[in-house]
Each structure stands twice: as C-alpha cells, then as structure tokens.
Protein backbone atom coordinates (compact mmCIF):
# COMPACT_ATOMS: atom_id res chain seq x y z
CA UNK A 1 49.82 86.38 -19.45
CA UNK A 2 49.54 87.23 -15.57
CA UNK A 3 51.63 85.35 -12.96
CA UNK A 4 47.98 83.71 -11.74
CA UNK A 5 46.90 82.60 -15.16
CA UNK A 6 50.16 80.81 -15.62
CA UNK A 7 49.83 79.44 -12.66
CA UNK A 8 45.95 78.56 -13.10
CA UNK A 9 47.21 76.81 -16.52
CA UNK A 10 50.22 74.68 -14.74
CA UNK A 11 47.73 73.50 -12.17
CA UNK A 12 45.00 72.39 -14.55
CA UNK A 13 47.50 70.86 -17.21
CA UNK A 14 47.43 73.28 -19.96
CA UNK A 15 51.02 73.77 -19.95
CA UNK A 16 52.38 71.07 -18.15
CA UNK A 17 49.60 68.00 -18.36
CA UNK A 18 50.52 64.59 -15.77
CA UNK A 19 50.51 61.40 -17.02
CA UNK A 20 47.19 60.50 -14.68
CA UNK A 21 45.12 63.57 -16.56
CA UNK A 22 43.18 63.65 -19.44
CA UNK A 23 44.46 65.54 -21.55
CA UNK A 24 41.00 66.69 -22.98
CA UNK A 25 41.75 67.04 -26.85
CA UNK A 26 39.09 66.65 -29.80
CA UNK A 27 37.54 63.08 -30.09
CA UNK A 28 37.58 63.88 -33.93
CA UNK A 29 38.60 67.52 -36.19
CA UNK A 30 37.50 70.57 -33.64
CA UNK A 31 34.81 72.25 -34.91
CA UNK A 32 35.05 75.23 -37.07
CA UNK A 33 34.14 77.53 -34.79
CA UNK A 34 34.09 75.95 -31.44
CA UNK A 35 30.96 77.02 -29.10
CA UNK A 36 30.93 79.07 -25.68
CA UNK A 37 29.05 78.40 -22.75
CA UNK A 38 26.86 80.54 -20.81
CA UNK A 39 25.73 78.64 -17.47
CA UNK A 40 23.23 79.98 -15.00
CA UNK A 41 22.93 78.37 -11.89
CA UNK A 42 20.56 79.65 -8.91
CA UNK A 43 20.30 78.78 -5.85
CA UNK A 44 16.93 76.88 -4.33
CA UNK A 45 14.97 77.05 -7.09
CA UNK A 46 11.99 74.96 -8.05
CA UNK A 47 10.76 74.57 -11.60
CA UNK A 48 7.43 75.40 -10.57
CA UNK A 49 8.69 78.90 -10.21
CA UNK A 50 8.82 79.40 -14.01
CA UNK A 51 6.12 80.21 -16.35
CA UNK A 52 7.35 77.47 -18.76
CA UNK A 53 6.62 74.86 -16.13
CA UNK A 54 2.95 76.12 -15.18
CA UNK A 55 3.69 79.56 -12.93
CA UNK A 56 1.47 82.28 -13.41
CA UNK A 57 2.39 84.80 -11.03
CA UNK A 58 6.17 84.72 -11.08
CA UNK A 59 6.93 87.25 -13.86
CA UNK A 60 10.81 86.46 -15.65
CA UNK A 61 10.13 87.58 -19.24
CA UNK A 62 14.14 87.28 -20.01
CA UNK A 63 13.97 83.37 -19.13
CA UNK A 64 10.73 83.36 -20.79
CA UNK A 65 12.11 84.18 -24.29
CA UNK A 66 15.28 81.43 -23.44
CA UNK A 67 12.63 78.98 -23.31
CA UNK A 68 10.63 80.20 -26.68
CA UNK A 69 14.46 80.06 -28.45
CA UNK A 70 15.04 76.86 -27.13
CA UNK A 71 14.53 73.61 -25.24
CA UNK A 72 12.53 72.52 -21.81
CA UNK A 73 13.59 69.75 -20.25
CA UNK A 74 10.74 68.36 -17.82
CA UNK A 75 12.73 65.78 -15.96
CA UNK A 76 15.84 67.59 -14.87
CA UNK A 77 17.73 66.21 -11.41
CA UNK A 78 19.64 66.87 -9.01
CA UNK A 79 20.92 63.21 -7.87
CA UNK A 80 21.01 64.22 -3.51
CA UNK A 81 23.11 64.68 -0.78
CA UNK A 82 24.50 63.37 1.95
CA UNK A 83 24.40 66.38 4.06
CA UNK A 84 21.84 69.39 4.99
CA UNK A 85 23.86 71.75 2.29
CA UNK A 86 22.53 69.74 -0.42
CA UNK A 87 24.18 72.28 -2.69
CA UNK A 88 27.28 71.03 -1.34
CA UNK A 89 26.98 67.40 -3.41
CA UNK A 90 24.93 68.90 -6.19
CA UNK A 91 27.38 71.78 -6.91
CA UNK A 92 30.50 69.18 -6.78
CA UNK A 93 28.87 66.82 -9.25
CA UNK A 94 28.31 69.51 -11.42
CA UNK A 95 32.00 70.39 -11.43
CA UNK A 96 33.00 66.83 -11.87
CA UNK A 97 30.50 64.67 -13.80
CA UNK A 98 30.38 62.10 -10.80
CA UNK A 99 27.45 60.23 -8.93
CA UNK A 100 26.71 61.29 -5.62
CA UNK A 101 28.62 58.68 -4.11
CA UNK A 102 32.09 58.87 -5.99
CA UNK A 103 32.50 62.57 -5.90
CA UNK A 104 34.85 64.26 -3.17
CA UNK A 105 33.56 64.86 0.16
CA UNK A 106 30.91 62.10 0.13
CA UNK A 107 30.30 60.78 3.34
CA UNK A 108 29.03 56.97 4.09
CA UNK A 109 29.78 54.15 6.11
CA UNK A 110 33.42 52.87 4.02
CA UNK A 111 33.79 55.84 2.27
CA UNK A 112 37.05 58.08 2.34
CA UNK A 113 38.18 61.66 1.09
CA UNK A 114 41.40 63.41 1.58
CA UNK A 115 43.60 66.47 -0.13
CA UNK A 116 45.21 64.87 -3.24
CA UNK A 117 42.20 62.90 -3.57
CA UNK A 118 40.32 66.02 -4.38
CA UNK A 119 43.21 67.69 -6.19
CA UNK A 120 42.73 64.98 -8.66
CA UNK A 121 39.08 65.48 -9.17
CA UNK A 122 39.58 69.13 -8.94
CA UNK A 123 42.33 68.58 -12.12
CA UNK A 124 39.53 66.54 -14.11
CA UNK A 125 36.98 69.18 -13.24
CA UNK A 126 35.08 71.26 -15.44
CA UNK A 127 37.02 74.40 -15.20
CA UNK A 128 40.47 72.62 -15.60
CA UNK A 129 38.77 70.62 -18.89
CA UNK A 130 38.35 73.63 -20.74
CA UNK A 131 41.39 75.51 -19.46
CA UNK A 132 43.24 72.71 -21.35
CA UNK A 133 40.88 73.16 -24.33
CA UNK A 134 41.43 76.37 -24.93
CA UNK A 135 38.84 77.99 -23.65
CA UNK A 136 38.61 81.39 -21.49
CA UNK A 137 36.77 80.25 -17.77
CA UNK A 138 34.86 82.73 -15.77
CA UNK A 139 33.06 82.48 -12.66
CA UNK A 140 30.83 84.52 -10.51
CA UNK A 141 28.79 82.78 -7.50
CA UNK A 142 27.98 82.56 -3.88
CA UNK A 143 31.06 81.31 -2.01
CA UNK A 144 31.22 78.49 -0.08
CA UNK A 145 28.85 74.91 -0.16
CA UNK A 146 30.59 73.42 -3.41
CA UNK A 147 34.10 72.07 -4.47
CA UNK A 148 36.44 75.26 -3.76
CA UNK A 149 39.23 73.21 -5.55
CA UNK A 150 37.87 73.28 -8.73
CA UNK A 151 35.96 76.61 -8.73
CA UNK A 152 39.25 78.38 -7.95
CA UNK A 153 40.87 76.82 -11.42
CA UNK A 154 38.25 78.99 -13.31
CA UNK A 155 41.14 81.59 -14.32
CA UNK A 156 38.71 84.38 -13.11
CA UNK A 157 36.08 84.11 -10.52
CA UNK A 158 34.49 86.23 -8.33
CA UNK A 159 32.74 84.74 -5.61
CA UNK A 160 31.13 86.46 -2.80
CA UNK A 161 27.51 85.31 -1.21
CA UNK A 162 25.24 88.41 -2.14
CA UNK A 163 21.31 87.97 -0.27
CA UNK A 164 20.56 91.61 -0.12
CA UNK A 165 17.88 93.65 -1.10
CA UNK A 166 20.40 96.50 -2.98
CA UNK A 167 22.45 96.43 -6.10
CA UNK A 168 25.31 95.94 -4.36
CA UNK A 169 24.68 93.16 -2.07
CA UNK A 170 22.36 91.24 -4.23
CA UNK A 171 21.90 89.69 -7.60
CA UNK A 172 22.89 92.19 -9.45
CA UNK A 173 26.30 91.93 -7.91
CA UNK A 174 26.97 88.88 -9.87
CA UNK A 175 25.06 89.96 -13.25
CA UNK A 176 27.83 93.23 -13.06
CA UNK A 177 30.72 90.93 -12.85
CA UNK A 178 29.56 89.22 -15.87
CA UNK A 179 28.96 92.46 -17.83
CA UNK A 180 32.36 93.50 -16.69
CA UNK A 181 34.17 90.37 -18.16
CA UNK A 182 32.55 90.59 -21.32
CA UNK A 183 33.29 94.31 -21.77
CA UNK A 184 37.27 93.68 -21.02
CA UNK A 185 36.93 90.50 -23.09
CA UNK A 186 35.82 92.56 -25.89
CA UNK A 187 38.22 95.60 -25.35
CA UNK A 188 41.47 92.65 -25.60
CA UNK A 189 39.75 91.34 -28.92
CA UNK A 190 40.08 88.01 -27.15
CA UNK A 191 38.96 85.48 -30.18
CA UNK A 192 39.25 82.37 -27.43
CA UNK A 193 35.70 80.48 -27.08
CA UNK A 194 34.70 81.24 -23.17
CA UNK A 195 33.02 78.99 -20.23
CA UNK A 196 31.13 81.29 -18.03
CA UNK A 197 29.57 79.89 -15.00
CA UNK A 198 26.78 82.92 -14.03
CA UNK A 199 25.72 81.61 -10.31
CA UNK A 200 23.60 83.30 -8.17
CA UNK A 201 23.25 83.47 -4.21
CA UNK A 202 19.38 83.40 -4.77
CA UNK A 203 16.45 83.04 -4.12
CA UNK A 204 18.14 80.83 -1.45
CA UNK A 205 17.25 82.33 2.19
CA UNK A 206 17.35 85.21 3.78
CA UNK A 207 14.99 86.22 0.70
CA UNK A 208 15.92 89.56 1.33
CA UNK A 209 14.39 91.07 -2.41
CA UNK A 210 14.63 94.35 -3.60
CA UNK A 211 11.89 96.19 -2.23
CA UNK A 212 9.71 97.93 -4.90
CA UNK A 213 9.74 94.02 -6.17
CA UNK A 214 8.88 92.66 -3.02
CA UNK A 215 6.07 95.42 -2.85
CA UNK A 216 4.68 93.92 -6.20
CA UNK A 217 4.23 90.35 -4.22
CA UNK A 218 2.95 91.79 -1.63
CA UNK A 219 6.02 90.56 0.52
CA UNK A 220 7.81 92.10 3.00
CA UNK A 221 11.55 91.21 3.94
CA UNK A 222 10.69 91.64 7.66
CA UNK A 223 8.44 88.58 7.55
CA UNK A 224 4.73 88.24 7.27
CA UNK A 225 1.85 90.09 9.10
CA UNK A 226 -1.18 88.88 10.78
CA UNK A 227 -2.84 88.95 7.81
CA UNK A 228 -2.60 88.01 4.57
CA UNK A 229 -1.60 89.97 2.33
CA UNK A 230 -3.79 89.76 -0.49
CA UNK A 231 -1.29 90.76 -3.46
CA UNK A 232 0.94 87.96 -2.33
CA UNK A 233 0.97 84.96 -4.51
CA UNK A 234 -1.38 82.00 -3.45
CA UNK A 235 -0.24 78.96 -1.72
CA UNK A 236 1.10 76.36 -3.74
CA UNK A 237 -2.11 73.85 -4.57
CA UNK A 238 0.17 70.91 -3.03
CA UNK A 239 0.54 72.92 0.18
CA UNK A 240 0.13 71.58 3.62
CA UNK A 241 0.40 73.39 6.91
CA UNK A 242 2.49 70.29 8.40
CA UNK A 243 3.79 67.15 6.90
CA UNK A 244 2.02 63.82 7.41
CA UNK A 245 5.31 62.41 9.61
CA UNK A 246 8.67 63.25 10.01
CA UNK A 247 11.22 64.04 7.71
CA UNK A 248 13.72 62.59 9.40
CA UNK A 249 15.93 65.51 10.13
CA UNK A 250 16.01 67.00 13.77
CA UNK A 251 16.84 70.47 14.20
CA UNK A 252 16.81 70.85 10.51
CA UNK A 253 18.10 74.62 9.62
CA UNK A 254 15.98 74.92 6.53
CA UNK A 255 12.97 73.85 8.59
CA UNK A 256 13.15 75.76 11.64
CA UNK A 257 15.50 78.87 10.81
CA UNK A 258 15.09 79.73 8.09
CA UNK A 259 14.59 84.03 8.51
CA UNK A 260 10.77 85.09 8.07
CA UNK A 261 9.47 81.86 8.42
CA UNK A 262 11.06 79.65 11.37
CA UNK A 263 8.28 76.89 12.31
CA UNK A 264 5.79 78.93 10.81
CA UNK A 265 3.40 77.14 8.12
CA UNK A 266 0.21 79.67 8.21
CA UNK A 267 -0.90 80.69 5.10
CA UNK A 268 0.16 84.12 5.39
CA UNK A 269 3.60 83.04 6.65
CA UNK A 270 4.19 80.85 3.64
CA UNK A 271 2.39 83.79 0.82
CA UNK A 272 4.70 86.48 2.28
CA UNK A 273 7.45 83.82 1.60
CA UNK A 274 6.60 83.00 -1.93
CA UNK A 275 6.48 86.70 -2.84
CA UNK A 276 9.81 87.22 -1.44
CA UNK A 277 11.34 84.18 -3.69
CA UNK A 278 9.09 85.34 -6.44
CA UNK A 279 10.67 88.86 -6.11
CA UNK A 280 14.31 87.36 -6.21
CA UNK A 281 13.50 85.15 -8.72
CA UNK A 282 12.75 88.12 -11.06
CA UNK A 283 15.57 90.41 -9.63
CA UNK A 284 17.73 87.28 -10.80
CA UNK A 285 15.61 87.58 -14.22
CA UNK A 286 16.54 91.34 -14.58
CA UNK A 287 20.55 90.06 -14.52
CA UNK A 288 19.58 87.18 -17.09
CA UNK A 289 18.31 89.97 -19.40
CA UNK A 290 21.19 92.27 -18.82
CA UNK A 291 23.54 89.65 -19.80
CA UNK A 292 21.88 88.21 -22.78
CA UNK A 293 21.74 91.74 -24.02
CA UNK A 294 25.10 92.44 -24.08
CA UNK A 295 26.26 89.08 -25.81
CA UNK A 296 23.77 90.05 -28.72
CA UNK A 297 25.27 93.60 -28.52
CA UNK A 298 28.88 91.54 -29.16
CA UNK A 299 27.48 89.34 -31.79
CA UNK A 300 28.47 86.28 -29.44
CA UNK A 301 24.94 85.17 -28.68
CA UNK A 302 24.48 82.55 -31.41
CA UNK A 303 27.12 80.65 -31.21
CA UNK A 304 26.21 80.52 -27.42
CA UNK A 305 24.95 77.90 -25.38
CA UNK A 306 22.97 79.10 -22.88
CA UNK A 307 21.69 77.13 -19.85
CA UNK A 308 19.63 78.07 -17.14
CA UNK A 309 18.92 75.39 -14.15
CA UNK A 310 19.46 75.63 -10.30
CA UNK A 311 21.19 73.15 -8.14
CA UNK A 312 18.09 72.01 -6.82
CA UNK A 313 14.25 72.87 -5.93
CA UNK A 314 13.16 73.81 -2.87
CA UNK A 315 9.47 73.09 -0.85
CA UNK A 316 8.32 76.40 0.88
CA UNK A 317 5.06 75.51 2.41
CA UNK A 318 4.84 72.34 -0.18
CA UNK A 319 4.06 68.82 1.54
CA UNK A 320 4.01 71.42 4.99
CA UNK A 321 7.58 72.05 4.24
CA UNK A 322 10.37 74.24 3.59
CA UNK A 323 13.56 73.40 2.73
CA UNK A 324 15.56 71.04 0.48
CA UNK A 325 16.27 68.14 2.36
CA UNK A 326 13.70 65.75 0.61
CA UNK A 327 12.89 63.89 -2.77
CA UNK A 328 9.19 65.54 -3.92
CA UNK A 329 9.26 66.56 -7.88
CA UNK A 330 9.46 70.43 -6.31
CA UNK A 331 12.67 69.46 -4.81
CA UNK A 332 14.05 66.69 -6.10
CA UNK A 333 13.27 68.28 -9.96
CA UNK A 334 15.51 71.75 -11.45
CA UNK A 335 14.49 73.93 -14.23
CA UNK A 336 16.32 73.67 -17.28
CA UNK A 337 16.34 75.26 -20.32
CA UNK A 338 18.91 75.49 -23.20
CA UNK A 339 19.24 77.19 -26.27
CA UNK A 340 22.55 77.58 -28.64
CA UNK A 341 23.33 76.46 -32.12
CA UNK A 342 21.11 73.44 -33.67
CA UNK A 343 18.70 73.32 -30.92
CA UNK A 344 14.83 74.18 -32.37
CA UNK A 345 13.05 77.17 -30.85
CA UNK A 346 10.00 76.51 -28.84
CA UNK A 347 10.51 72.87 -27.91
CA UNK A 348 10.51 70.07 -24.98
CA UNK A 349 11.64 67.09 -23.76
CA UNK A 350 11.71 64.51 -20.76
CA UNK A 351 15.49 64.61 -20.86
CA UNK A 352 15.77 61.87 -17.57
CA UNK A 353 18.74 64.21 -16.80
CA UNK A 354 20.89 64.60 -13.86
CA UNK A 355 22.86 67.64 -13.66
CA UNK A 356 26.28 66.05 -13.41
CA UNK A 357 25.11 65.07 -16.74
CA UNK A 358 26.25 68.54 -17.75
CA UNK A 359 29.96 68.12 -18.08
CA UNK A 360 29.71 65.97 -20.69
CA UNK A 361 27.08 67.12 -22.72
CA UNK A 362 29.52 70.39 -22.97
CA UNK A 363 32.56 68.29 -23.75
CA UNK A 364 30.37 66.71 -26.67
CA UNK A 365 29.33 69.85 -27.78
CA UNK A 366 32.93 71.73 -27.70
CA UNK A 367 34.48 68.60 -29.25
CA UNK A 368 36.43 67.80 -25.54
CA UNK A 369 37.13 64.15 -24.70
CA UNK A 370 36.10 64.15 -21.27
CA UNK A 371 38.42 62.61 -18.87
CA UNK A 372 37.52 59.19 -17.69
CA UNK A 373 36.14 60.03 -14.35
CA UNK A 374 33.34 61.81 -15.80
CA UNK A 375 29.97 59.28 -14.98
CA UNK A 376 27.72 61.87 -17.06
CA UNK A 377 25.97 61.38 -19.66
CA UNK A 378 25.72 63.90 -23.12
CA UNK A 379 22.07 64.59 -23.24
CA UNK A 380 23.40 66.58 -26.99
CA UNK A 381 20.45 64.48 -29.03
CA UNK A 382 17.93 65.55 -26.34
CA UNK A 383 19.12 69.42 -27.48
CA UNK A 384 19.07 68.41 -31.00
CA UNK A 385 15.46 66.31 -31.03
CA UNK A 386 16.88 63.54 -31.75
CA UNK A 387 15.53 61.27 -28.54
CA UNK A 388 13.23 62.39 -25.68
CA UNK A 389 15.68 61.08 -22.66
CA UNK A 390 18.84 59.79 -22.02
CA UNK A 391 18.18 57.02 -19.37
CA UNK A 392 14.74 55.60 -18.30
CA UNK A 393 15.32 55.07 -14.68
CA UNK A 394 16.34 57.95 -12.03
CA UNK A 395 17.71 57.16 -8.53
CA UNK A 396 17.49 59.93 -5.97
CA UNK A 397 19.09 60.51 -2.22
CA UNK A 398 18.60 62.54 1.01
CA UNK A 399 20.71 61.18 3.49
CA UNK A 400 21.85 64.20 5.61
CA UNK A 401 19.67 63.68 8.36
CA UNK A 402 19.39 60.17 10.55
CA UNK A 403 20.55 57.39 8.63
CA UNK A 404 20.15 55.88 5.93
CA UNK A 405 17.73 58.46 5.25
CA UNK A 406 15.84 58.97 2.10
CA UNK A 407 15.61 56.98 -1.20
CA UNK A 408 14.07 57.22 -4.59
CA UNK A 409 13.20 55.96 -8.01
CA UNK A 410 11.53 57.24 -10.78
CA UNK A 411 11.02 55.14 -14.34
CA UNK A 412 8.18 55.90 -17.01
CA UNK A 413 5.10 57.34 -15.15
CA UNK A 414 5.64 55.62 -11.69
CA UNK A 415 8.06 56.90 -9.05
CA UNK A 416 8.70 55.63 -5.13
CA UNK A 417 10.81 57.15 -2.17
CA UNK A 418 11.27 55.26 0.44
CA UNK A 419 12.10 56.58 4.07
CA UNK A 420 14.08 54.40 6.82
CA UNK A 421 15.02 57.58 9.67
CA UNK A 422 15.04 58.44 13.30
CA UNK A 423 16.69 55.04 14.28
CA UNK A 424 13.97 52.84 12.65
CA UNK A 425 10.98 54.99 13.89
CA UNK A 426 10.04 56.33 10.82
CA UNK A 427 9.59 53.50 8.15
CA UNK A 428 7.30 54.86 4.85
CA UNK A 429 6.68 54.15 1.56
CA UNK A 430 5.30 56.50 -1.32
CA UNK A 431 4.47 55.52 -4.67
CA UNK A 432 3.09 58.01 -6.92
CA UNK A 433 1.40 57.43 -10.50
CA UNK A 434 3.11 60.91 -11.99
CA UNK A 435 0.58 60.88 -15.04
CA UNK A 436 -2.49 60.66 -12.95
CA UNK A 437 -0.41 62.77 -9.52
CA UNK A 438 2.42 65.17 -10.52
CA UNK A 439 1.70 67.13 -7.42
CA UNK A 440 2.15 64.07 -5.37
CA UNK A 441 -1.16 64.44 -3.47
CA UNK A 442 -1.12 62.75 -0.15
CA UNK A 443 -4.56 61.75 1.36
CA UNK A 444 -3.94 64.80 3.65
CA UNK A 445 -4.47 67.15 0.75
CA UNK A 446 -8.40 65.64 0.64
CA UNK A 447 -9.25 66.81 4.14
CA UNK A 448 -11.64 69.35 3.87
CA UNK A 449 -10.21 72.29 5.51
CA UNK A 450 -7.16 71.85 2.91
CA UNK A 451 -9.50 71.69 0.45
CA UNK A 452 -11.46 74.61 1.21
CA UNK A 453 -8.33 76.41 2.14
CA UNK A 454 -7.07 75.74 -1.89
CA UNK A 455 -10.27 75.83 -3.52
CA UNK A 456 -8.79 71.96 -5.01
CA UNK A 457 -9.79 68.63 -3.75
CA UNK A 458 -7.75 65.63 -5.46
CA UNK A 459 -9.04 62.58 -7.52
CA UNK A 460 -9.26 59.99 -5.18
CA UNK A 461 -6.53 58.41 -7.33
CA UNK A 462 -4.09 61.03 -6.76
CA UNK A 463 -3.00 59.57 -3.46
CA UNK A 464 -0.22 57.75 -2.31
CA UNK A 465 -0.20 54.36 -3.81
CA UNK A 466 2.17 52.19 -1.63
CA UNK A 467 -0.58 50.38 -0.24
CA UNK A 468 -2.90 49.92 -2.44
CA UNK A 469 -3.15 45.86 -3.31
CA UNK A 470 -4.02 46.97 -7.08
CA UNK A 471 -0.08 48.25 -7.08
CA UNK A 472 1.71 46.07 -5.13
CA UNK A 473 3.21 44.54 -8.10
CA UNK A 474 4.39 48.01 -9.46
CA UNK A 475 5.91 48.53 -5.82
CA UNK A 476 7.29 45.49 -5.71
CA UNK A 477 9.43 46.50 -8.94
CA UNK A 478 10.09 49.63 -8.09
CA UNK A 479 12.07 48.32 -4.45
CA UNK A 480 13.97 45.93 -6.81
CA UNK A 481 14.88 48.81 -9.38
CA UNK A 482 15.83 51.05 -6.26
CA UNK A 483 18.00 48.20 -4.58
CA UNK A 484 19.85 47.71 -8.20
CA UNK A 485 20.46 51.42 -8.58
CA UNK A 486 21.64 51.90 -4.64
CA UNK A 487 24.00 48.96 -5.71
CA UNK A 488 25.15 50.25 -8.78
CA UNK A 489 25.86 53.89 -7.67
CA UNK A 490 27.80 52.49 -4.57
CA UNK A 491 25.33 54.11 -2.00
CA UNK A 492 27.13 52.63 1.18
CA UNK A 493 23.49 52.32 3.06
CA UNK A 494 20.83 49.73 2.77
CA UNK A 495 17.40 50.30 3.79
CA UNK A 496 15.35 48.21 6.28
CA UNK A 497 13.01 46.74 3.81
C-alpha cells in the first residue's frame, strides 16, 4: 500500500475510525458478492437532451441502450443553491446525503461553516463511506465548484476542468482516465468491489465540441452567424426570446457571459448553441460507450450499477433564458437512469428523487449503514419496481441572486415557484398543472409571433395558473406545503407572502 493510500485510509477511518464516525459496517450479513458503482455525472445537463425523455435530434446511442437495460426516472432533482455555481450545493449534497441547507458551505441569514466543520462532513462523505467498506474509490471530474474535502478522500482522482474541442482537453480526457484505472485494476487482479465517480466538465460552457460533431449540428464553436443555420437543431418549443420579468439575478454570468451567446436570444444565436451542447453531449456519449465496453470486456458489467444523471439542467434559450439559476422542470429536473443487478430492462418511474438521495440508495445496495448525517433517502424499491416514488412532495431553491430569491413545490400533478427578488420589486407566482403543462407554457408562448416562430400555439390551459379563481384553492395549498417544507429543511429565508 502507497504512503497516500494509507494516509487516504487514516483520514477516512478505515484504519483508525473516531468515536464521532460511523463506522459504516453491514446493517445485516454483506452480500455475497457485494456490487460496484459506476456514477456518471455531467455537467449542465437537461433531461430534455436525451432521447429517453422526448429528444429527437441529440444522438447518444451508448446512454440509449443504459436506458433499454434499465430504469428512467422522470422526476429526478437537484434540491438548489444558494449561490450562482449551483453545482457548488448540488455537487456537495451529492457527496454527503444532506439538504441544501445543512450541508457545508451553505450560506443564509444564521447559518455558519468553518474547517473542522467540513472535515466532519467530508469524513461521513461518500468517498470516506466506502473507503471504510472496503471498497476501491476512483474519481475523475472537473475541478473546482463542489466539496474538495471529500473528493480528495477518493484514494485516486484525477480532476482537471477539460472544455475543449480535442481529445486531450475535452471529454475524452476523463473517459481515458477511467479506461486507465480499470486496465491497472485488472493487471493487480484487484478482487475489491470499486466506487467510480465518471464526471464530466460538459456540456457546461464554453461548449467548445469537437468539430466534425459540431459540423453535424450545424454549430460552430466561434458562435453563431447571421443566419441560421439550417442543420442546427430547432429551438426548444418552450423557447422565448426574453423572459416575462426578471430573474432576479443582476449581472448574472450564465446570462450575460456565457461565450457564443452573451445577451443574445435570436433564434440563430440560441440553434448554434443547442448544436454545440448537442455535440458535447454526444462526445460525452462516445466516453459512456468506451467505458461500458471495457467493463463487459472484464466481465464486471453485471454486477455493476450504473448511473447516469447531471448535477442539474440547464435553460438555453428556454423561458428566454440561459443558465441554471432558476426552478423550470428543464432546470430544476436531471436525467437519470440506472441499470445493475435486479433492476428490469426497459422500465420507468416517477422516483420524486433528489440527488442527495444517492448516497443512500448505494449504502442500501452495498449493504453500508450510512452514517447518521445522511438526510437521503434509498430510492432501492424504485430500482427494483417495487413503488413508483419515494416522497410525494418536492421543495426546490434558487437563492444566489437578491434575497430570498426563488422557491418551489411540486406534489402529484401541480407544482408552484414563487419569486420574492430585487428588494421586493419582483413579487410572482407560478402554478403549473404538469399533466395538462409540462413545458410550463407562460401566456407569452401564445403570442403570435412565438407561435409562428415554433409552428406550436398552447391550450389555453397550459398557462400559468396562479391567478386563476378556479385554482386558488390549489394555490392556496401549495404556499402552505411550501412554508412547511422551507420550515422543515431549515431554509433561513421567508418569503413576503
């Protein structure tokens, strides 16, 4: 054993375990043949980029066939941030199996984070769980924008931000490392289960996609031309070329700097966008492939979990905008899909899943008593078709703009956000029947040049609902489920109404 892994193992409790850690043995007998973990993780992804949640154009056959060996979940979450790197909160809670409020680093009126209060999540983080398990931990991913404590207890990592167009600089950077573990992993006959955490530094901005790919969307890295380009993919049906008021968020990077695009929300800006994340999307695909290849080449594949999600969706030219920073189904919502032993080929659920959900579902599956700071909950009957969703309410933030910022709720087919920004200025209510609106049509996708523009012209029930007198009851229980969960979660803000 190398003078780092022993000193990975001290730090995480494998060797030497304090009093105040879990110690993370089996809840009952370990299974036979405990399971490994394959997790892929992108970054600013929407599920609407996938052909298993309605894309056509976007072409990823690898994470295709994942979804035809195993299981879609259609209401998968990110719970928010408190800051502009939403990745930041979402990639911590992840690592911890917290609530957006109670993991380190969250910041709120009351609320406090220091050193050896991060240490101690960091030692009751994912990587330092299965170090004590037993398990071999790998990582690969962009660096930077998550909880460096914990993702440095994986004993290797490799984590470098790679957003270029060549193999060297982009994602195949990260698919290589992975092939190169597994090839040394085999060549030590290493029997150990492994944890490998496969993150990518895209599609996130600069979208900077291989260019024979980008040529296929009709996209070019340098930005758009006056044009548009007519093998780029269409606008998103839910697109706007502004939104309706303000998002709260002055000077907001992902809305005004982001490379290609800046304030720009012309159709031909927002098409020669797409194809660039389309074209990263399936350069990311290509490394999914590569990898899944070589674990059936090892004979490790099926008694693998694999799970592919991203740490949160992303707008571009949706609802007129572009970035993260707000709580629409394309943003708010994260692909997942899972397959691995006992879960059915070919199926879905609802799930009602939050990604720091994660933690403990793998626990439950690898026969690991989580620690007792772990919030998450094991979505493992959702896997095995056992239930449809683990919770029937979802609470969801944005608060990294001008306080308190951004709420929302989402139970059964009804779901409200609720915005209180720029000092009391901006004061809205949405409610959204999800059955009848998934989209989330506003009454500015009606106007006819929209319309025209997207060949689509919504119901005139798919509209925002807040004020309509025939659902003022449904708001009014809606508020009082958001006020609970804001209360429960120990969100230090309270909104104005």
């Amino acid at each position: 054993m190398s003078t780092r892994e022993t000193l990975i193992l001290l730090l995480t409790g494998a060797i030497i375990v304090p009093s105040a850690v879990s110690t993370s043995r089996a809840a009952g007998p370990a299974p036979a043949k405990r399971p490994n973990f394959l997790f892929i993780l992108t970054d600013d992804q929407s599920p609407e980029t996938l052909s298993c949640y309605g894309n056509t154009v976007c072409q990823t056959p690898h994470i295709d066939r994942l979804a035809r060996r195993g299981i879609v979940l259609d209401d998968a979450h990110h719970m928010g941030a408190w800051s502009g790197a939403v990745c930041t909160a979402s990639r911590t809670m992840i690592m911890t199996g917290r609530t957006v409020w109670r993991i380190p680093g969250a910041r709120g009126p009351g609320l406090t984070s220091n050193r050896a209060l991060r240490q101690q999540a960091a030692r009751n983080s994912m990587p330092a769980i299965f170090n004590r398990a037993g398990y071999s931990t790998f990582r690969t991913c962009k660096r930077g924008n998550s909880f460096r404590e914990a993702n440095q207890l994986f004993t290797v990592h490799h984590d470098a931000t790679r957003r270029g167009s060549d193999p060297e600089t982009g994602s195949r950077w990260h698919g290589d490392r992975v092939i190169e573990y597994l090839g040394k992993r085999q060549q030590a006959g290493d029997k150990a289960p492994f944890l490998l955490y496969m993150g990518f530094s895209h599609p996130h901005d600069p979208r900077n996609a291989p260019e024979k790919l980008a040529r296929k969307y009709g996209a070019s890295n340098k930005g758009p031309g006056q044009a548009v380009n007519p093998k780029s993919p269409p606008l998103p049906i839910n697109y706007l070329a502004a939104h309706p008021f303000h998002h709260g968020h002055p000077g907001l990077r992902d809305e005004v700097r982001v490379q290609g695009v800046l304030k720009r929300r012309d159709p031909a800006t927002i098409r020669n966008e797409l194809g660039r994340e389309y074209a990263c999307i399936e350069n990311i695909d290509n490394q999914v492939g590569r990898v899944i290849q070589q674990l059936e080449a090892t004979g490790e594949l099926e008694n693998t979990y694999v799970v592919f999600t991203s740490d949160h969706g992303i707008a571009v030219g949706r609802h007129g905008l572009t970035g993260k920073q707000n709580l629409y189904e394309h943003t708010w919502r994260v692909p997942f899909i899972v397959t691995g032993p006992g879960i059915k080929p070919g199926t879905r659920a609802s799930g009602y899943i939050y990604l720091l959900d994660v933690l403990r579902t793998f626990c439950d599956l690898a026969g690991i008593t989580p620690p007792k700071s772990v919030e998450g909950r094991s979505f493992r009957k959702v896997l095995e078709g056992k239930t449809d969703a683990v919770r029937d309410s979802l609470y969801g933030v944005y608060s990294g703009g001008t306080k308190p910022g951004m709420r929302a709720v989402k139970t059964g087919r009804f779901k409200l956000i609720k915005y209180d920004v720029l000092d009391g200025k901006v004061r809205r209510t949405q409610l959204f029947d999800l059955k009848e609106n998934p989209r989330e049509f506003l009454v500015e996708h009606r106007a006819e040049a929209i319309a025209s523009l997207l060949d689509h012209k919504p119901k005139p029930r798919q509209v925002n609902l807040a004020d309509d007198p025939k659902y003022a009851a449904k708001r009014k229980e809606l508020e009082a489920l958001l006020k609970r969960e804001m209360t429960r979660l120990g969100d230090p803000y309270e909104l104005a109404d």
